[in-house]
N, C-alpha and C. Protein backbone atom coordinates (compact mmCIF):
# COMPACT_ATOMS: atom_id res chain seq x y z
N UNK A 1 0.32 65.47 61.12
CA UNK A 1 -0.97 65.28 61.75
C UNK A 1 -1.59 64.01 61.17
N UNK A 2 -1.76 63.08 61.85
CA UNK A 2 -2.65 62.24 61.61
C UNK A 2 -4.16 61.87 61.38
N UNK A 3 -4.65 61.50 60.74
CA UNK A 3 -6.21 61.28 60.41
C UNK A 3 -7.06 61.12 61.62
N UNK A 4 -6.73 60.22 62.47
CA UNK A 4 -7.44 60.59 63.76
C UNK A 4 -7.37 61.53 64.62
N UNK A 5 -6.04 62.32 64.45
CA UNK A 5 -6.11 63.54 65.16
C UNK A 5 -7.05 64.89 64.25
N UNK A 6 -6.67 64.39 63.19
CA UNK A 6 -7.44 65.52 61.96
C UNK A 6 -8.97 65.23 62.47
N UNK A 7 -9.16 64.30 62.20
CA UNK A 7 -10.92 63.98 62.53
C UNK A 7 -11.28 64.46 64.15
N UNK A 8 -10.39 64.25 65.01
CA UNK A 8 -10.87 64.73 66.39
C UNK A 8 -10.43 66.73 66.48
N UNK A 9 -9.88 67.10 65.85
CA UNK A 9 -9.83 68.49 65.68
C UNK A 9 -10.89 69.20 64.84
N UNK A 10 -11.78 68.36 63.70
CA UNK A 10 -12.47 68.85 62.79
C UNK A 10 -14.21 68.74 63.81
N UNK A 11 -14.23 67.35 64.34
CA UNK A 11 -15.38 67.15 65.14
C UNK A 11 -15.27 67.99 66.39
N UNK A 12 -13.81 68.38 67.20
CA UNK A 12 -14.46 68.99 68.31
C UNK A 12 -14.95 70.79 67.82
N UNK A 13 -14.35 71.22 66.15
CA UNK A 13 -14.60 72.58 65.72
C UNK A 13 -16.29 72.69 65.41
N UNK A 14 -16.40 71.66 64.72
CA UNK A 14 -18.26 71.32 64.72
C UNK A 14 -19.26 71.20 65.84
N UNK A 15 -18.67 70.93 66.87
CA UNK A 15 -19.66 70.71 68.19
C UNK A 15 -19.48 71.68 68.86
N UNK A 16 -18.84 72.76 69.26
CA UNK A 16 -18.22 73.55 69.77
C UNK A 16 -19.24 74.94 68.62
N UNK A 17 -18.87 74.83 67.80
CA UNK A 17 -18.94 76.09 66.56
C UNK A 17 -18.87 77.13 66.89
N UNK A 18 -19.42 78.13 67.17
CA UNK A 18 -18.73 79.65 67.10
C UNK A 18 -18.21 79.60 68.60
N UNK A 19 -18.09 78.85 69.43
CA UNK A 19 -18.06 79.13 70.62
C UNK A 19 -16.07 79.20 70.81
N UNK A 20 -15.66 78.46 69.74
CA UNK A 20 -14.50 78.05 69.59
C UNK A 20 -13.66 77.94 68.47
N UNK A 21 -12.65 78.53 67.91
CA UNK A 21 -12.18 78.75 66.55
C UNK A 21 -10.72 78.08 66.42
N UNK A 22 -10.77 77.43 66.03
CA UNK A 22 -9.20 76.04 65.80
C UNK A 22 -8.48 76.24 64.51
N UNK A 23 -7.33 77.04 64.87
CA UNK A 23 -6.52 77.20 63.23
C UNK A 23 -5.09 76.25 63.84
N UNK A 24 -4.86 75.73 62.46
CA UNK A 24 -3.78 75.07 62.10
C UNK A 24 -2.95 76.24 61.46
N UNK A 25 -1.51 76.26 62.22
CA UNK A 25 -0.29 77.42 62.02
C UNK A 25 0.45 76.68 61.41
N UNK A 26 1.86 77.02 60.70
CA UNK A 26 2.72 77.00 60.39
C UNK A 26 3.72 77.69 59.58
N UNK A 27 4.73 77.54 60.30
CA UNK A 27 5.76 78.46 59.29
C UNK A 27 5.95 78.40 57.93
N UNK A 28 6.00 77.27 57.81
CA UNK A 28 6.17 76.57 56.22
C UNK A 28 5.50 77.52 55.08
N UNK A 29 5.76 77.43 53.78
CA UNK A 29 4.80 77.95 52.85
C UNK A 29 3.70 77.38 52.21
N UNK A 30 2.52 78.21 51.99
CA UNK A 30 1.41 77.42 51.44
C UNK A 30 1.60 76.55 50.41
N UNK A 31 2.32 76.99 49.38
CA UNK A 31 3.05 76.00 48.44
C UNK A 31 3.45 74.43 48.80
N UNK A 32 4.29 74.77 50.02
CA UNK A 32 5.15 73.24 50.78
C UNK A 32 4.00 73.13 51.43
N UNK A 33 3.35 73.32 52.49
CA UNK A 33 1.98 72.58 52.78
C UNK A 33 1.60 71.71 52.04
N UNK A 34 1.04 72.72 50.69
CA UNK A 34 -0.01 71.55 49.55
C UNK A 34 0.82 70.51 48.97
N UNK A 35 1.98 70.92 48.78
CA UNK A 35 2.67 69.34 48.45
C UNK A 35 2.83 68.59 49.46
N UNK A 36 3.13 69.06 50.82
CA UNK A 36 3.20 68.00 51.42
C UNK A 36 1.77 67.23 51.70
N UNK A 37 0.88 67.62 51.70
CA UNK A 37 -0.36 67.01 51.94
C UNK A 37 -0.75 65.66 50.59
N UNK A 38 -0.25 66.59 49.39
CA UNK A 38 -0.37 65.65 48.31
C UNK A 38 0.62 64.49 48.12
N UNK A 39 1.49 64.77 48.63
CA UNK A 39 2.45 63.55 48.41
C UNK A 39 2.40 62.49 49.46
N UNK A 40 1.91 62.83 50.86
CA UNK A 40 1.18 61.49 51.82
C UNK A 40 -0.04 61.40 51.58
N UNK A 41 -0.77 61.66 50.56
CA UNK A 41 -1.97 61.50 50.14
C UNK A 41 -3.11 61.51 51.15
N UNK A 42 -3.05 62.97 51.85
CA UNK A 42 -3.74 63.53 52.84
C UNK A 42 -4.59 64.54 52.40
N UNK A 43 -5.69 64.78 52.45
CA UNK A 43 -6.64 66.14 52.48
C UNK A 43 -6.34 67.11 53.54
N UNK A 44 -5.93 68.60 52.73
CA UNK A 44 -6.30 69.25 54.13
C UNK A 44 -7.26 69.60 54.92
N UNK A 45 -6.87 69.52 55.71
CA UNK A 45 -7.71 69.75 57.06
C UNK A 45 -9.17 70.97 56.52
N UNK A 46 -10.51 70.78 56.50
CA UNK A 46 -10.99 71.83 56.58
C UNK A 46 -11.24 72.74 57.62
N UNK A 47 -10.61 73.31 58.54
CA UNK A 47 -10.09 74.00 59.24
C UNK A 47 -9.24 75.45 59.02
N UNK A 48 -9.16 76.52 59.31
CA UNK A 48 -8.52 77.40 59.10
C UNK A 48 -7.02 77.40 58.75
N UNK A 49 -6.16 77.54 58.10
CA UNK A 49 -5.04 77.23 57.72
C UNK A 49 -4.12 78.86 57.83
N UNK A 50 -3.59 78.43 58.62
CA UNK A 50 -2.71 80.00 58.60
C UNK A 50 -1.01 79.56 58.01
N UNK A 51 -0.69 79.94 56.69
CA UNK A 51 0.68 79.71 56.44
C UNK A 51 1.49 80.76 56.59
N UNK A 52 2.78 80.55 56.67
CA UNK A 52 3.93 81.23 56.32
C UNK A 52 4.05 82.39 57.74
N UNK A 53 3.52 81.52 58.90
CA UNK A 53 3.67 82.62 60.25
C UNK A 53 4.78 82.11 60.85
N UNK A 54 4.83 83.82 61.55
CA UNK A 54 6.12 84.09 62.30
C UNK A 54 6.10 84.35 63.63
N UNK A 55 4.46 85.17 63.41
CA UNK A 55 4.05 85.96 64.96
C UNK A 55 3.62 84.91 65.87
N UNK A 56 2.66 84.10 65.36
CA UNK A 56 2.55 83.05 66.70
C UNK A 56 4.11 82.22 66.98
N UNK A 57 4.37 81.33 65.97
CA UNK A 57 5.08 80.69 66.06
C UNK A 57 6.63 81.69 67.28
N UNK A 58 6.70 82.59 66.96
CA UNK A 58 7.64 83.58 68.27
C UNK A 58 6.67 83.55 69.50
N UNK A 59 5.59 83.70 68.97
CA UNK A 59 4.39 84.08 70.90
C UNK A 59 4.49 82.72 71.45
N UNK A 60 4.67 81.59 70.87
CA UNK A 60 4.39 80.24 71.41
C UNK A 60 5.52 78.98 70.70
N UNK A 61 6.55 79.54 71.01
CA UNK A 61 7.47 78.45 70.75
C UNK A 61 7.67 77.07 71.09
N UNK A 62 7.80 76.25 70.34
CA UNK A 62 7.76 74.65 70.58
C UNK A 62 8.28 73.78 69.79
N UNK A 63 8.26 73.00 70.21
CA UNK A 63 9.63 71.93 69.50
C UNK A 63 8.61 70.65 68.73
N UNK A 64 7.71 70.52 69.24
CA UNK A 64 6.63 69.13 68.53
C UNK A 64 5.91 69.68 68.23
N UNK A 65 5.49 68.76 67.23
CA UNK A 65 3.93 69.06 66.32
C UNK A 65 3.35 67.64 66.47
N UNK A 66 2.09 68.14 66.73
CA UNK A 66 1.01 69.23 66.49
C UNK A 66 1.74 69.86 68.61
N UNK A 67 1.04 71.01 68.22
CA UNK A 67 1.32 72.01 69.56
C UNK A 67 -0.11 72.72 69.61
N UNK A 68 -0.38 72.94 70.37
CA UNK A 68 -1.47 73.36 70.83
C UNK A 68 -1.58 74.52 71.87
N UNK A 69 -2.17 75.76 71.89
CA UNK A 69 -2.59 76.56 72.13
C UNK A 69 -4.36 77.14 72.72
N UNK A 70 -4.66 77.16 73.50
CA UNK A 70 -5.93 77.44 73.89
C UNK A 70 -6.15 78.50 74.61
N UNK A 71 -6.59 79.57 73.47
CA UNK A 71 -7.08 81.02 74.34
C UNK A 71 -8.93 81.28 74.52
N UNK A 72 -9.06 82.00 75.27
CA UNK A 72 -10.64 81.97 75.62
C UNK A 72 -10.76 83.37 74.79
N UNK A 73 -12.32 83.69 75.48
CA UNK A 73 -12.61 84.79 74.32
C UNK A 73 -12.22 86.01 74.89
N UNK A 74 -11.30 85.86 75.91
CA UNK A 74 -11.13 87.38 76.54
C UNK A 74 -9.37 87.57 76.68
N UNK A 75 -8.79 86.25 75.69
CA UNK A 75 -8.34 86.49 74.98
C UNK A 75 -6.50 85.91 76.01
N UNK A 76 -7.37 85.13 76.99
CA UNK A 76 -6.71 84.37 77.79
C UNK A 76 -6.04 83.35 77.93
N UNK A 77 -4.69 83.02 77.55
CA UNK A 77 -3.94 81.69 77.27
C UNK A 77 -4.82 80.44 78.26
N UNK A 78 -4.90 79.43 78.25
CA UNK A 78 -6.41 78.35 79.03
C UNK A 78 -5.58 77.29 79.21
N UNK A 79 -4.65 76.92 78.24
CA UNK A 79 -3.97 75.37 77.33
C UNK A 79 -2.92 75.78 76.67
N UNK A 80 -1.55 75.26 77.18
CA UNK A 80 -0.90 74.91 76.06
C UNK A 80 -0.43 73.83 76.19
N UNK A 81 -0.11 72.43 74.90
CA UNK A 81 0.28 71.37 75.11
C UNK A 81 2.22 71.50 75.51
């Protein structure tokens, strides 16, 4: 994830606010996350961080990152990239 994509995911979670809830998934472990963030000398995202998943990553399989997902509040797939 790139810094301008980080910044346009963090600003549209702020303008939006409860109306809309944006987590960052991955399989990986929280461990490998934080190094990887530290070693491209990246902050994580303040954003929800879900590590070490299995269940989305099976509900919504995909081959690129970042991938994207957009459900409404009734719990309705809207978006997927």
């Amino acid at each position: 994830m790139n810094a301008r994509y980080k910044k346009n995911l963090i600003e549209r979670q702020k303008k939006f606010g409860d109306s809309i809830k944006i987590f960052l998934v991955t399989d990986s472990k929280r461990a490998d996350v934080e190094k990887l963030f530290k070693r491209v000398k990246f902050k994580i995202p303040e954003l929800q961080n879900i590590t070490d998943d299995v269940l989305i990553n099976k509900l919504f399989p995909h081959s690129t990152v970042p991938h994207q997902v957009w459900i409404d509040k009734e719990e309705k797939v809207k978006f997927i990239t």
